[in-house]
Protein backbone atom coordinates (compact mmCIF):
# COMPACT_ATOMS: atom_id res chain seq x y z
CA UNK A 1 -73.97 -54.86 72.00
CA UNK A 2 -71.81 -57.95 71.39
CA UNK A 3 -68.80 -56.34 70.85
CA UNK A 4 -69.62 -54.40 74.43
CA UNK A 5 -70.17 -57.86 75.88
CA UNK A 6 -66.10 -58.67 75.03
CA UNK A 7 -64.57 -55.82 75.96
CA UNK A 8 -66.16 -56.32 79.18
CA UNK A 9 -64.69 -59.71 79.66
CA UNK A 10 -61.82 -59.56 77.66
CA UNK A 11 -59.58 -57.94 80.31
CA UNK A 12 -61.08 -59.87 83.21
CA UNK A 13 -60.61 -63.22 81.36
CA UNK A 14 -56.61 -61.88 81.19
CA UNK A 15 -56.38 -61.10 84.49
CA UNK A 16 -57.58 -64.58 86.00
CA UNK A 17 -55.16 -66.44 83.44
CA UNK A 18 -52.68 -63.55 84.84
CA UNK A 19 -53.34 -64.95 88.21
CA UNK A 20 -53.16 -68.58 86.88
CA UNK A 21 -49.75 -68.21 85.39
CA UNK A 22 -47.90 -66.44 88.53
CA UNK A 23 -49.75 -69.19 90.61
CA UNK A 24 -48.36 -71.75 88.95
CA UNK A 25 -45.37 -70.49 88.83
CA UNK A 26 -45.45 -70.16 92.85
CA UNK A 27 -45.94 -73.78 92.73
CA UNK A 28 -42.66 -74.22 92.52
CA UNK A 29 -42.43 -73.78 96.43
CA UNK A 30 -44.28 -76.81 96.90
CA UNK A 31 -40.90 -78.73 96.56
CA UNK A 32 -40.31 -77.71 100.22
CA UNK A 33 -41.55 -80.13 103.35
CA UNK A 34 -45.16 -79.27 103.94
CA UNK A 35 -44.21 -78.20 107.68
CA UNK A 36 -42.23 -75.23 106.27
CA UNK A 37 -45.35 -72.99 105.92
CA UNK A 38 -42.74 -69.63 105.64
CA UNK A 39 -42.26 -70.52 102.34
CA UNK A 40 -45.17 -71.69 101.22
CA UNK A 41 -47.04 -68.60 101.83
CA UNK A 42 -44.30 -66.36 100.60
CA UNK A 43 -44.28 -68.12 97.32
CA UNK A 44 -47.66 -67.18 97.00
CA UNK A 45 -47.87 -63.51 97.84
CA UNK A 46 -47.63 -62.22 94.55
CA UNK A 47 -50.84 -64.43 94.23
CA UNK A 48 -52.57 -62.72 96.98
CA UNK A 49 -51.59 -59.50 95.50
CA UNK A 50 -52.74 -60.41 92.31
CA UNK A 51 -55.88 -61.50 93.56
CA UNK A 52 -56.28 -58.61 95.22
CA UNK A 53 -55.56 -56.06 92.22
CA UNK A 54 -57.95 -58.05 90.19
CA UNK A 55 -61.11 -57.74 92.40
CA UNK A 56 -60.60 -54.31 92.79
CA UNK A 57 -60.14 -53.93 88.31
CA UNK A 58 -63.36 -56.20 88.51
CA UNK A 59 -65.70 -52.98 90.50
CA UNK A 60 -63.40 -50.16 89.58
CA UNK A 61 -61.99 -50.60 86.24
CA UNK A 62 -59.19 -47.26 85.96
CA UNK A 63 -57.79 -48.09 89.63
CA UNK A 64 -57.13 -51.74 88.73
CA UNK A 65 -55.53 -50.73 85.28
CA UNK A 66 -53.57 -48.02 87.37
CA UNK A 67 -52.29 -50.90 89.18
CA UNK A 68 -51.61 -53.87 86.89
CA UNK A 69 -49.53 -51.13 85.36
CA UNK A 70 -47.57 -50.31 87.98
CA UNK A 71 -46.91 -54.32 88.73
CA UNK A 72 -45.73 -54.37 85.07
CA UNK A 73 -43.49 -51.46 85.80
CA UNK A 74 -41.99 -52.91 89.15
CA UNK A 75 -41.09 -55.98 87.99
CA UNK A 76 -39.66 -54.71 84.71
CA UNK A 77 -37.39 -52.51 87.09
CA UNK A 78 -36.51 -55.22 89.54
CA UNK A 79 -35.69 -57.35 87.47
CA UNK A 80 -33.78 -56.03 84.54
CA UNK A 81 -30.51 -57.95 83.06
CA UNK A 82 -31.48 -60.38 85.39
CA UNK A 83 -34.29 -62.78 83.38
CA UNK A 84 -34.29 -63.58 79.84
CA UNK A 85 -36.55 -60.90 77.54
CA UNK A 86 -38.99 -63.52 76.60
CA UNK A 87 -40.18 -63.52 80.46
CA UNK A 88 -40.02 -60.05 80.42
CA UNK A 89 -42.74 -60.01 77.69
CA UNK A 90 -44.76 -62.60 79.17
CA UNK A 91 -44.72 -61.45 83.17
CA UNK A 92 -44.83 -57.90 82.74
CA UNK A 93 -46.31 -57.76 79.45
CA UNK A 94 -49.77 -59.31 80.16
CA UNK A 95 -50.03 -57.10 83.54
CA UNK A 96 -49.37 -53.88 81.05
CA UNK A 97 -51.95 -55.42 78.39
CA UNK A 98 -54.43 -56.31 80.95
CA UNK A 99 -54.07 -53.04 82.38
CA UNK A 100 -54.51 -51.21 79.41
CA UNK A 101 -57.41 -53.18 78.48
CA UNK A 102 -59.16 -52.08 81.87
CA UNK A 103 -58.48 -48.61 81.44
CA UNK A 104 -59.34 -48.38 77.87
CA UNK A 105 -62.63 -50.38 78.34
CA UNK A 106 -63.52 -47.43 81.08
CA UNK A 107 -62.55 -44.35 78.24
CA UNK A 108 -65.14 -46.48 76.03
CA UNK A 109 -68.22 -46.48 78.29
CA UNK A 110 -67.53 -43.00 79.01
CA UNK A 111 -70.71 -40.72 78.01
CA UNK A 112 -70.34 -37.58 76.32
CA UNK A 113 -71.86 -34.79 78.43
CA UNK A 114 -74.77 -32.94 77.20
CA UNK A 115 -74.45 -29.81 76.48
């Protein structure tokens, strides 16, 4: 029961810190004049996304693995030979991990049919 317990929480602890570490990293924007509100809220869209894409992994567990996956796999695409490996690993590699966590922590609670 204990070991259920984690691998419930497991991959919604990842995806807050997830959340965490792109909003912090959108904190950058905050350098900018507080008037200039373009910015600001552009720097935190991938926030909002995230956010978003969370909540819905948090009720529906395969949909939100679908789509940390498919965040993983966008910005691994947009931004190849353009960033450093290591932030390769770290960005899109905790959205993939997360992701897989959610969908593999669904194929676990499945229940055999009876037959």
């Amino acid at each position: 029961m204990k070991n259920n317990k984690n691998f419930y929480w497991t991959p919604r602890f990842l995806g807050a810190l997830y959340l965490l570490f792109v909003t912090l990293i959108s904190l950058k924007v905050l350098d900018a004049p507080i008037l200039a509100n373009a910015p600001l809220m552009a720097g935190f869209l991938p926030s909002f996304i995230l956010l978003f894409v969370l909540l819905v992994a948090w009720r529906w567990e395969v949909a939100g693995g679908i789509f940390y996956v498919v965040i993983a796999a966008i910005y691994m695409i947009s931004s190849w030979g353009n960033v450093n490996p290591v932030v390769h690993l770290l960005v899109s590699g905790l959205a993939l991990v997360c992701g897989m966590l959610f969908i593999a922590k669904n194929l676990h609670t499945i229940k055999p049919s009876h037959r």
